[in-house]
Protein backbone atom coordinates (compact mmCIF):
# COMPACT_ATOMS: atom_id res chain seq x y z
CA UNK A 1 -11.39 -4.57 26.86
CA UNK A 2 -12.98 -1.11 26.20
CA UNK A 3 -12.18 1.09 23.41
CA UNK A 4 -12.10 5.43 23.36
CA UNK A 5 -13.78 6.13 20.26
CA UNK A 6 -12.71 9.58 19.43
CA UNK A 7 -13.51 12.32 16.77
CA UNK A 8 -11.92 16.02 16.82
CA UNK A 9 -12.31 18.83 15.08
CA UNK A 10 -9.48 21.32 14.03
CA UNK A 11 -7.55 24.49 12.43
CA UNK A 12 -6.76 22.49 9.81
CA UNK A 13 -3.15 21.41 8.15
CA UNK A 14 -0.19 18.71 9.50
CA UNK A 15 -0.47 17.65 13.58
CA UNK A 16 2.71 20.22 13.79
CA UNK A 17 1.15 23.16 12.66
CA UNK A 18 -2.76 22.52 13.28
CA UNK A 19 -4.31 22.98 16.92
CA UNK A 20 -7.67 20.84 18.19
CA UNK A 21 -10.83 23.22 18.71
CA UNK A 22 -13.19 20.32 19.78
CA UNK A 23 -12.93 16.96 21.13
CA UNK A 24 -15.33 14.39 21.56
CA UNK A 25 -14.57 10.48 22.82
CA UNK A 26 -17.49 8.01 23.50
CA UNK A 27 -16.09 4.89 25.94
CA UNK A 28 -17.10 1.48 24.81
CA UNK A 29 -17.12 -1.53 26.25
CA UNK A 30 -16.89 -4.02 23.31
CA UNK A 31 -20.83 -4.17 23.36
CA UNK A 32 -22.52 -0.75 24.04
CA UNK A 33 -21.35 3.12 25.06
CA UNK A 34 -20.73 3.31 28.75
CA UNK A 35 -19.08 7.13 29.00
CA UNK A 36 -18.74 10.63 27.21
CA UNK A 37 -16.56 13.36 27.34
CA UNK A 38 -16.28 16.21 24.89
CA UNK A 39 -15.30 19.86 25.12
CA UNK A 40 -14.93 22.58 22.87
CA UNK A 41 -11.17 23.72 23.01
CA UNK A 42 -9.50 26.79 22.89
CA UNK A 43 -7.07 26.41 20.02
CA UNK A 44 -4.95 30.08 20.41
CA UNK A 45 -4.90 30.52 17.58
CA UNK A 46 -7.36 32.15 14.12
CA UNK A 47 -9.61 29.55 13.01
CA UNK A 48 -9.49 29.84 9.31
CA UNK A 49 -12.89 30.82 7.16
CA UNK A 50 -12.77 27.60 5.65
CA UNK A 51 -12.67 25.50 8.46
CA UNK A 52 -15.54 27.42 10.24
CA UNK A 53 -17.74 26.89 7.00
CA UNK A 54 -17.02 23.39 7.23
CA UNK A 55 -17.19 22.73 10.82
CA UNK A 56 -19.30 25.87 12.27
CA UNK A 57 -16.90 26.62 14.75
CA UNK A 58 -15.49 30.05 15.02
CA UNK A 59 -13.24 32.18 16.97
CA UNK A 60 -15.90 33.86 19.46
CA UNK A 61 -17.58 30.04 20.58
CA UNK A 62 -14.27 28.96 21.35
CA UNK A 63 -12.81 31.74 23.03
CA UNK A 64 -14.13 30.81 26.73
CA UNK A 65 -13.47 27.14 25.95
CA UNK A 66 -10.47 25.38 28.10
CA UNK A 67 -7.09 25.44 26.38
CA UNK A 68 -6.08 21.83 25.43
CA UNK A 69 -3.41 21.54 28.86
CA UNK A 70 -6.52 22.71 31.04
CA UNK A 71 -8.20 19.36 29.58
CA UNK A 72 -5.19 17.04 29.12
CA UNK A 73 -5.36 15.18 32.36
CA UNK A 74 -8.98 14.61 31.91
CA UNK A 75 -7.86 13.07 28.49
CA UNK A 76 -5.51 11.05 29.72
CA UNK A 77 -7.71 9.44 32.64
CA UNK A 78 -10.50 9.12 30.19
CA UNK A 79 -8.88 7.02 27.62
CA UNK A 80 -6.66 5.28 29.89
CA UNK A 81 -6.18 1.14 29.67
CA UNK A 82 -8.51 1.31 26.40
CA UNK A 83 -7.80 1.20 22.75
CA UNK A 84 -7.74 4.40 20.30
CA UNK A 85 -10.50 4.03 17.94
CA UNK A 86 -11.18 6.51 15.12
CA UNK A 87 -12.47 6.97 11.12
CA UNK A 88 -9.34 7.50 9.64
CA UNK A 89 -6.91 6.98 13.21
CA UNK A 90 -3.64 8.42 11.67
CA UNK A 91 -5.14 11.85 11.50
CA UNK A 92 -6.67 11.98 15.08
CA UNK A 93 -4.39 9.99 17.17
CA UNK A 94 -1.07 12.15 15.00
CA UNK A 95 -2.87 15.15 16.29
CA UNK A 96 -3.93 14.47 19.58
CA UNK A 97 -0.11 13.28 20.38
CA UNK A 98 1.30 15.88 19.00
CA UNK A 99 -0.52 18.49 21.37
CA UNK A 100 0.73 16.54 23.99
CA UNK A 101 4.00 16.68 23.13
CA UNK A 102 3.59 20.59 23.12
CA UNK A 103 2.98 19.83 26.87
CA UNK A 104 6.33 17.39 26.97
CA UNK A 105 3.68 14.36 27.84
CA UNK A 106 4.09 10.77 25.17
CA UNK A 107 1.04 9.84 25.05
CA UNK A 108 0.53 6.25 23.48
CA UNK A 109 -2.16 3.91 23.25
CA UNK A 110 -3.24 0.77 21.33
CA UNK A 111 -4.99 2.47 18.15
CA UNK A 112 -7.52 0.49 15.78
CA UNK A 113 -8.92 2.48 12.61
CA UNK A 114 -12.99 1.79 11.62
CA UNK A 115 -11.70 2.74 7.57
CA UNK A 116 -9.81 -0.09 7.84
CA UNK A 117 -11.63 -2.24 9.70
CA UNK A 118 -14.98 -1.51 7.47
CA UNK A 119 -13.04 -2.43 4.75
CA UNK A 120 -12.31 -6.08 5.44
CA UNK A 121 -15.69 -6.66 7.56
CA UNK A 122 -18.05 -4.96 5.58
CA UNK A 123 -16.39 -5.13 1.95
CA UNK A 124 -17.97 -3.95 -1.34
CA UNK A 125 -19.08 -0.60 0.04
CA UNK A 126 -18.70 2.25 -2.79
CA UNK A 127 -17.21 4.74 -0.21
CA UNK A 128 -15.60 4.83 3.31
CA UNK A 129 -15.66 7.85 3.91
CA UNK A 130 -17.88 8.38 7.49
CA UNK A 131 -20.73 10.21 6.19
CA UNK A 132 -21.62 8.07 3.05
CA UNK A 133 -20.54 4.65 5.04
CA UNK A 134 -22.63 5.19 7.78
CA UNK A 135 -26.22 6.32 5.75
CA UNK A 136 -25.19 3.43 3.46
CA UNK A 137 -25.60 1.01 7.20
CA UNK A 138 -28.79 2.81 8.19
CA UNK A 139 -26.77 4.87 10.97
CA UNK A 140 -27.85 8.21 11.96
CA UNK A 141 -25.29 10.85 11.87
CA UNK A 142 -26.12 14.68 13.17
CA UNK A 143 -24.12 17.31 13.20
CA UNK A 144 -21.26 16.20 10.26
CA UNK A 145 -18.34 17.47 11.13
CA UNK A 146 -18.51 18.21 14.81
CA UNK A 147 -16.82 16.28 17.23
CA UNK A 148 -19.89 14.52 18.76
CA UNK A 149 -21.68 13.87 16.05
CA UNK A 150 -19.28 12.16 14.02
CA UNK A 151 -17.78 10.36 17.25
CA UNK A 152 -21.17 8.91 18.12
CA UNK A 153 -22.02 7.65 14.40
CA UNK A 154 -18.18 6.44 14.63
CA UNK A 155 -19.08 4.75 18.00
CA UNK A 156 -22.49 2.93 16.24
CA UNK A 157 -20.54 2.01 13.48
CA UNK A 158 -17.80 0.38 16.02
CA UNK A 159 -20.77 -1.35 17.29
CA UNK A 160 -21.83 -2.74 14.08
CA UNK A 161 -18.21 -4.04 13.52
CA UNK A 162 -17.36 -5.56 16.78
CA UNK A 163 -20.62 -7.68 16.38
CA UNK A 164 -19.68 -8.82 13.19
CA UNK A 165 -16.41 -9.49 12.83
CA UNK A 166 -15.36 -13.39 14.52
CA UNK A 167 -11.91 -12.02 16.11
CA UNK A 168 -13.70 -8.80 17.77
CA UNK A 169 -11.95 -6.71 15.87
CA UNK A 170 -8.79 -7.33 17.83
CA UNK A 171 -6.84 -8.53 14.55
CA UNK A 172 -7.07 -4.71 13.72
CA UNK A 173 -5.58 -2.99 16.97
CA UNK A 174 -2.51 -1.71 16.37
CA UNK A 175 -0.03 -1.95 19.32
CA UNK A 176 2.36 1.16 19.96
CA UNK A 177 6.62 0.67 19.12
CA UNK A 178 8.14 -0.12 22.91
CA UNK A 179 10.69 1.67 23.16
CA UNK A 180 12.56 -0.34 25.49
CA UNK A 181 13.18 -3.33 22.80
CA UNK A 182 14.59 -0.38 20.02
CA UNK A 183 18.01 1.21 19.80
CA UNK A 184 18.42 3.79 22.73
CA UNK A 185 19.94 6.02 19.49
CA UNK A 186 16.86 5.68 17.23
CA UNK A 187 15.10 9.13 17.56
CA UNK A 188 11.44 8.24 18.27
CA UNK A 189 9.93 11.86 17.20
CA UNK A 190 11.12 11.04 13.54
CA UNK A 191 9.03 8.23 13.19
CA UNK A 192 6.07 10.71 13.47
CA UNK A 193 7.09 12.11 10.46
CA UNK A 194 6.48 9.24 8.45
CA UNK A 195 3.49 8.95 6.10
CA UNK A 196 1.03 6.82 4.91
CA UNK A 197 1.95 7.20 1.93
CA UNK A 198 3.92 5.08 -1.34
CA UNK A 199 7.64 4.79 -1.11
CA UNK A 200 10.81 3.31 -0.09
CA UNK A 201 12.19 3.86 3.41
CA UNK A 202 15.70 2.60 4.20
CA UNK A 203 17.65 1.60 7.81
CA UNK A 204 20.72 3.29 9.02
CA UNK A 205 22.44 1.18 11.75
CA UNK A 206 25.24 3.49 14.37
CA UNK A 207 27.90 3.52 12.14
CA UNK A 208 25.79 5.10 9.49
CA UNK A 209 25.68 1.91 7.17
CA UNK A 210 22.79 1.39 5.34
CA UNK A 211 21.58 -2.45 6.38
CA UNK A 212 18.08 -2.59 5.18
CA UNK A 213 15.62 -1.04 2.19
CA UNK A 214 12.14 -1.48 1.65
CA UNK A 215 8.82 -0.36 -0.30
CA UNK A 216 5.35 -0.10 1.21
CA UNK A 217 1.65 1.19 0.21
CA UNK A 218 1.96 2.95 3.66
CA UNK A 219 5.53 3.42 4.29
CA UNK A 220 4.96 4.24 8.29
CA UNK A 221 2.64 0.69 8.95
CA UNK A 222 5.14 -1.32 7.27
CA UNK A 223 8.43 1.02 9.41
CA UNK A 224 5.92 0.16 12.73
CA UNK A 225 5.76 -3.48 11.51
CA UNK A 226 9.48 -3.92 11.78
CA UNK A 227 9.76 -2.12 14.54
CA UNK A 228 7.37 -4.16 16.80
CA UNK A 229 8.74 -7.27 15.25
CA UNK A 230 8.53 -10.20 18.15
CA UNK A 231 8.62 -13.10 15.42
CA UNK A 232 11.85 -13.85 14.01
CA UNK A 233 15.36 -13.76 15.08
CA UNK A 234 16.97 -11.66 12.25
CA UNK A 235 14.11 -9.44 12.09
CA UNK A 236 14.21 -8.71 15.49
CA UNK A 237 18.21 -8.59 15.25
CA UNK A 238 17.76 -6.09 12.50
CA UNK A 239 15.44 -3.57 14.45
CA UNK A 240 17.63 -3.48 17.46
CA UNK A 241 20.31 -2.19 15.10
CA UNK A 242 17.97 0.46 13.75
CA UNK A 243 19.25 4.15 14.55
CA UNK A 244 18.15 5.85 11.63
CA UNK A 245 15.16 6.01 9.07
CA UNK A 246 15.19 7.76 5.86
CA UNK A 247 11.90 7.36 2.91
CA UNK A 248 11.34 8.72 -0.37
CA UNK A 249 7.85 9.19 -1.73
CA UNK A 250 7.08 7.75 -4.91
CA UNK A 251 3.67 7.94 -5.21
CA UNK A 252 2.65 4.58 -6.54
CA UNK A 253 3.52 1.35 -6.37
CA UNK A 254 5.23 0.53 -9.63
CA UNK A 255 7.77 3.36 -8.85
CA UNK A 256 8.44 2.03 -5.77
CA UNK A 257 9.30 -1.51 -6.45
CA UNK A 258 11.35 -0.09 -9.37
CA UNK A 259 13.31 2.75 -6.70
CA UNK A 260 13.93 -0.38 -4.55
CA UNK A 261 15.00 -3.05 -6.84
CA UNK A 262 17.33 -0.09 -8.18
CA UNK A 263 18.27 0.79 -4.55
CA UNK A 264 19.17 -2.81 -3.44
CA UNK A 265 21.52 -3.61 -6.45
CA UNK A 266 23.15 -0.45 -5.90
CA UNK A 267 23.86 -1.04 -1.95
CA UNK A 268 24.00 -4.79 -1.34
CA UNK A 269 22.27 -4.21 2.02
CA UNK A 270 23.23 -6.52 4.65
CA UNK A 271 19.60 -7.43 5.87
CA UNK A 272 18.53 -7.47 2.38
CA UNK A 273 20.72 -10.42 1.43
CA UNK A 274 19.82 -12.23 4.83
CA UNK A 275 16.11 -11.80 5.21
CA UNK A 276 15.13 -10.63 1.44
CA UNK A 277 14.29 -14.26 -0.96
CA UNK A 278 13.58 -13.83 -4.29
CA UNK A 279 10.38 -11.95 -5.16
CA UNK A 280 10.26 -13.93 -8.67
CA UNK A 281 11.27 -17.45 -7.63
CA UNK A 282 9.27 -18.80 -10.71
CA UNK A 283 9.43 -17.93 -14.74
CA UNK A 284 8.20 -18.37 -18.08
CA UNK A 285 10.28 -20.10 -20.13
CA UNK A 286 10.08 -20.96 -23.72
CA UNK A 287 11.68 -23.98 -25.90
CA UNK A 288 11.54 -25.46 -29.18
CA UNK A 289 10.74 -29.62 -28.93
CA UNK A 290 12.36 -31.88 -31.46
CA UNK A 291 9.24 -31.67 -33.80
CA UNK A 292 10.00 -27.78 -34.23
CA UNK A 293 6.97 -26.31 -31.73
CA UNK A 294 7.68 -24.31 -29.34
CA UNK A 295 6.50 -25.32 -26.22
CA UNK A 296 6.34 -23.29 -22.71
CA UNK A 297 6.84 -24.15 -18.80
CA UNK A 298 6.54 -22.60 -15.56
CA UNK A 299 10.12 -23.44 -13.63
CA UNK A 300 12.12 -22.06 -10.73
CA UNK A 301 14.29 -19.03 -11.67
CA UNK A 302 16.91 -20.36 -9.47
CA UNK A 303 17.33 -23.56 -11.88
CA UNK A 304 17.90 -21.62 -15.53
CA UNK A 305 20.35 -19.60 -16.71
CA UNK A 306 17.40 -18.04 -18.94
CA UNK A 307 16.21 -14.89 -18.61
CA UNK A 308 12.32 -16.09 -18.00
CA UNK A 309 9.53 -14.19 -20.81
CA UNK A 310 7.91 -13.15 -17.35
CA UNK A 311 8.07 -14.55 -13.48
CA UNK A 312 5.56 -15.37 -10.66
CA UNK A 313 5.92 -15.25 -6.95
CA UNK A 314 4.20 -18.86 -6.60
CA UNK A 315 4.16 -21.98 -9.00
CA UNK A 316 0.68 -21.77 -8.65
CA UNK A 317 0.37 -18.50 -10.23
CA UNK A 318 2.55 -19.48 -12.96
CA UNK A 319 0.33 -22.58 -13.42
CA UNK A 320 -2.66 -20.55 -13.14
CA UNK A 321 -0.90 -17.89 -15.60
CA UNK A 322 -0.53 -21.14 -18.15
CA UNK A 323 -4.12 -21.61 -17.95
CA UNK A 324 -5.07 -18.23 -19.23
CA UNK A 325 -2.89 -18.42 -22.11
CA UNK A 326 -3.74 -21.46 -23.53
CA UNK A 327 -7.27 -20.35 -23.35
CA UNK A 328 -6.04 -16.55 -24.74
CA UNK A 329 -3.62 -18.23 -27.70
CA UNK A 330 -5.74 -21.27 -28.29
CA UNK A 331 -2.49 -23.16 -26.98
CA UNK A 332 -2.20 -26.74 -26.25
CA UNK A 333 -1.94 -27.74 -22.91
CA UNK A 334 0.28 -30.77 -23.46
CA UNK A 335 3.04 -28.20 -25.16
CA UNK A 336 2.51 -25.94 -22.26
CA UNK A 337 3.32 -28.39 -19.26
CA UNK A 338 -0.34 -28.73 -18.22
CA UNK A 339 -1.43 -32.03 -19.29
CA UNK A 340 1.32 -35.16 -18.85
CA UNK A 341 0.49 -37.36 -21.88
CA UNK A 342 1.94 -39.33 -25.14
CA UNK A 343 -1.37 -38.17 -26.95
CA UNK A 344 -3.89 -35.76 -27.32
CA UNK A 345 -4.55 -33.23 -24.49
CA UNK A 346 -8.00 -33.02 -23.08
CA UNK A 347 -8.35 -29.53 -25.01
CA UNK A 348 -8.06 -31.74 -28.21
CA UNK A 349 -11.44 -34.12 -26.98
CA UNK A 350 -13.29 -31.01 -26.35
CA UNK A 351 -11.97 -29.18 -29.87
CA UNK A 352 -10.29 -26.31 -28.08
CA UNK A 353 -6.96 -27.47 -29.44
CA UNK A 354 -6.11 -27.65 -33.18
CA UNK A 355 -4.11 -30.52 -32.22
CA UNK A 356 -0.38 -29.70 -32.43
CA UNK A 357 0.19 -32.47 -29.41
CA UNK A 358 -0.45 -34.91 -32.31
CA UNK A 359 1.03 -33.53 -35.19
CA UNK A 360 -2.32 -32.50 -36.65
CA UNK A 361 -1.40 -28.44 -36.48
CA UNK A 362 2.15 -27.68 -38.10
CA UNK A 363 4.58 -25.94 -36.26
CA UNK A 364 4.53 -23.37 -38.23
CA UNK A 365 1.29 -22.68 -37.66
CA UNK A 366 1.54 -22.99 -33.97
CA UNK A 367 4.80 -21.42 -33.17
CA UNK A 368 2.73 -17.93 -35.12
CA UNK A 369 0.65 -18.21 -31.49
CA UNK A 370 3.36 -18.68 -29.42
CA UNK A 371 5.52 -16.06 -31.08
CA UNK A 372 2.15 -13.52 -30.78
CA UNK A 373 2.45 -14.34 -27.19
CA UNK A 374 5.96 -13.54 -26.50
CA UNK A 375 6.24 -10.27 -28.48
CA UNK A 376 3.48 -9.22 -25.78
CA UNK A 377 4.70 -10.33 -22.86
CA UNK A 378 7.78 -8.24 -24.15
CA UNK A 379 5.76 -5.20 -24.99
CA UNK A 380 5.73 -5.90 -28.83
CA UNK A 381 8.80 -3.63 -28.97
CA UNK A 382 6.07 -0.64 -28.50
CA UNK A 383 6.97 2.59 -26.95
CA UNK A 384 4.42 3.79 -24.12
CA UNK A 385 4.06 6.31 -21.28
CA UNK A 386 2.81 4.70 -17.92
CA UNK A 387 1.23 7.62 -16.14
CA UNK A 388 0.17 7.49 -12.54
CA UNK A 389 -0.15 9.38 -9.11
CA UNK A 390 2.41 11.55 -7.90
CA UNK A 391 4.39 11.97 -4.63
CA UNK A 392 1.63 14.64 -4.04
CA UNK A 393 -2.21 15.99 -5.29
CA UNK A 394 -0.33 18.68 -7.81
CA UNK A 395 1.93 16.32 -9.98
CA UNK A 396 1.39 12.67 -12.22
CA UNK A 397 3.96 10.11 -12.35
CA UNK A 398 5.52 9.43 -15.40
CA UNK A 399 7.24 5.87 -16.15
CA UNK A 400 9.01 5.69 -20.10
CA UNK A 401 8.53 2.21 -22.18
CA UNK A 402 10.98 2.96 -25.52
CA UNK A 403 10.84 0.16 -27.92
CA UNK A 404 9.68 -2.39 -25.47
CA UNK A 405 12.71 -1.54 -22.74
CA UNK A 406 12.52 0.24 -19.80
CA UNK A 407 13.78 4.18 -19.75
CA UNK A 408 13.46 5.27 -16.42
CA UNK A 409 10.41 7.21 -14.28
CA UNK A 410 9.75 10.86 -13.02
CA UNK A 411 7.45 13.47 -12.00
CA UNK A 412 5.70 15.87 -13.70
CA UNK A 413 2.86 18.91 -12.89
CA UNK A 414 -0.27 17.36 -12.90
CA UNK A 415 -1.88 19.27 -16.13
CA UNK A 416 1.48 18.28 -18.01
CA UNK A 417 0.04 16.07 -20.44
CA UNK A 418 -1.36 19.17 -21.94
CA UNK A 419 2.56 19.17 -23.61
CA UNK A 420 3.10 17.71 -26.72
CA UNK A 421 4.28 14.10 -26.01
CA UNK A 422 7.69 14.71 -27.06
CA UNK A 423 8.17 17.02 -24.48
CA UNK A 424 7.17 14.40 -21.77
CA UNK A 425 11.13 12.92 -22.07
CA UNK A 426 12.43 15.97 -19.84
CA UNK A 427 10.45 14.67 -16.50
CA UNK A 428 12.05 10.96 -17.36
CA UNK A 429 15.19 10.30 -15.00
CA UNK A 430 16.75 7.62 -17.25
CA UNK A 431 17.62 4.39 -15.70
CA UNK A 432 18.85 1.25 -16.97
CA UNK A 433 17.15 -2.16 -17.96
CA UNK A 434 17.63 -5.28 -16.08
CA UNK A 435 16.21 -8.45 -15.58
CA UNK A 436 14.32 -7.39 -12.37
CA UNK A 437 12.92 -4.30 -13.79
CA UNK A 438 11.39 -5.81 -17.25
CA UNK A 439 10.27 -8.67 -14.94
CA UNK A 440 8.74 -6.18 -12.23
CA UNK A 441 7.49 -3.99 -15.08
CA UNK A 442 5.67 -7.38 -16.90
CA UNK A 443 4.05 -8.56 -13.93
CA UNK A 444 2.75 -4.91 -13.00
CA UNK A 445 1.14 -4.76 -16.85
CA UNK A 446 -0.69 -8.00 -16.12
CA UNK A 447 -2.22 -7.57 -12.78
CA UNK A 448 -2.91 -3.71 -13.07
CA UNK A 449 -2.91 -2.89 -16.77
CA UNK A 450 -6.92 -1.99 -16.80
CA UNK A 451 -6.63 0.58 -13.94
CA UNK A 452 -3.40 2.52 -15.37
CA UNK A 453 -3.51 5.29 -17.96
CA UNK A 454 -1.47 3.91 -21.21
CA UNK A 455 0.01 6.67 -23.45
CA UNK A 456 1.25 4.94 -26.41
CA UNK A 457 3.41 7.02 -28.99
């Protein structure tokens, strides 16, 4: 297999409105560079002042250089029958098919992205960006941000990876959508307009019925996942009924399981009811034993009429959940489920229980734990802000805890927390409470609570 590792330089903005000034591509063969080709390009257009202090390039080097459709061909034979590889692929392979399309050509190839890549073969680096991940390797890099020099450090870097990584790196190539196995009414261009961004995207079938919503970290991966979906026979039923794909930016994650639990009561998609199982098959659930303690279980969802104090995805992690709070609460493990006996838990051998499993702690004093541990899992009845990113660099997020219950979300301008608080309510779009949210909302808390900004009030 070889590989066009590619880097280019440009006017700056979105593929539609920015035009390539230099390109450079290094062909690899899995183990070493075998080819070049690079070319400063003629963009017709002003380069701005900012982009020539970044890059160096300005108006009079390029204006003998070939326009991009005096090079295309040359492009196209180049990187023909390899894979796309670039630091940070979206941006270069967006652009580079975009001018292109200016020229009515679709170009497509297999696309793998070293950001991504890096991340899972060489972990635990403090930045991916090019320049401080490749000094951080030992690789060389001249002339930052210009084509050739940051394709060739991109091309040693591939190097580095291929060698290293058991599958060769192919787990990370990214096929192109066919369009033969899609709708002949779903309008391919649109799906370049897609980000890689937080939302929800939803699927329109011909009749304009809406059979299918969804949430995603990067909303256009997950789209291209369904839409190259060769694995199962209602997933591929479902994308060759796809005509139409909408998304909505939310710009994190909690918003966007929030928008989409919201979204999916509201429509009773068809494709959500067949493909979609529960998120939360497992809870929490509390009871009090015929001695008067209180005692706690992990159980399927499916199985109570309770509303659980919190859910899991897995019984593991609602074992594993059990764990931490009896070590948290000072709980006993035989009241919690964890340890099957008509005596003492093992926490009671090793003193870590006060020995409620035998009668030795009261209830009373007991049930005080238990109870500390339910009023947090349901927020104490405190009232919060939950700020976050927005859909974009100049606004924050803004999710409303009132009381312990759910309000709703919005977006504000990014200084607005220079407001008084009680102005903050006029960004909230209030929404109501159900099960799903305060369960979504509960299990957010307690996987991401460190890394989100908490605004009590």
């Amino acid at each position: 297999m070889h590989y066009a590792i590619v880097d280019i330089e440009t006017t700056g903005g979105s593929p539609k409105n920015s035009k390539i000034t230099e390109i450079a591509i290094y062909k690899h063969d899995g183990k070493q560079i075998i080819g070049e080709f690079s070319s400063l390009v003629n963009p017709e257009m002003q380069i701005p002042e900012f982009i020539v202090r970044l890059t160096g390039i300005n108006d009079r080097m390029v204006e003998n250089s070939p326009k991009f459709y005096e090079i295309a061909k040359q492009i196209i034979e180049f990187t023909e029958d390899c894979v796309f590889v670039a630091h940070n692929v979206g941006f270069d392979y967006g652009i580079i098919r975009h001018e292109f399309k200016t020229l009515g050509y679709d170009f497509r190839r297999p696309h793998l992205c070293t950001v991504r890549a890096s991340r899972f073969v060489i972990p635990g680096k403090e930045s991916y960006s090019l320049g401080k991940l490749v000094r951080s390797l030992g690789i060389e890099i001249k002339d930052r941000h210009r084509a050739g020099g940051d394709a060739l450090a991109t091309a040693h870097l591939f190097t580095l990876l291929i060698e290293k990584d058991p599958s060769d790196l192919s787990t990370f190539i990214q096929q192109e959508v066919n369009p033969r196995i899609l709708h002949p009414n779903l309008d391919l261009e649109n799906l370049e307009e897609i980000p890689l961004k937080t939302g929800v995207y939803k699927f329109y079938n011909e009749f304009n019925q809406l059979i299918y919503i969804g949430k995603s970290k990067q909303i256009k991966n997950r789209v291209d996942q369904h839409l190259r979906n060769t694995k199962t026979k209602k997933g591929i039923q479902m994308r060759q009924e796809i005509t139409r794909i909408e998304f909505e930016l939310t710009g994190n994650e909690l918003i966007a399981l929030l928008h989409e639990s919201d979204l999916i009561k509201q429509h009773k998609p068809i494709y959500n009811r067949m493909l979609r199982k529960s998120s939360f098959p497992y809870g929490l659930f509390s009871y009090e034993d015929e001695n008067g303690y209180k005692r706690l279980y992990a159980g399927s969802t499916s199985k109570s009429t309770e509303i659980p104090l919190t859910s899991f995805s897995t019984r593991k992690e609602g074992t594993q959940y059990l764990e931490y709070i009896c070590q948290k609460f000072e709980l006993c493990q035989k009241l919690c489920d964890l340890y099957p006996t008509n005596n003492a838990c093992f926490h009671h051998s090793i003193k870590q229980c006060k020995g409620a499993c035998v009668k030795e702690e009261s209830s009373e004093d007991y049930n005080q734990r238990v109870t500390a541990l339910i009023d947090e899992l349901m927020m104490n009845g405190e009232s919060f802000y939950i700020i976050d990113k927005g859909r974009h660099k100049n606004e924050k997020s803004i999710i409303l805890i009132e009381r312990g219950s759910f309000q709703g979300f919005g977006f504000a301008p990014y200084h607005f927390n220079s407001q008084p608080i009680n102005r903050w309510k006029k960004f909230i779009e209030i929404r109501e409470e159900n099960r799903d949210t305060r369960t979504i909302i509960s299990m957010y808390l307690r996987k991401h609570k460190s890394t989100l900004q908490i605004i009590p009030f």
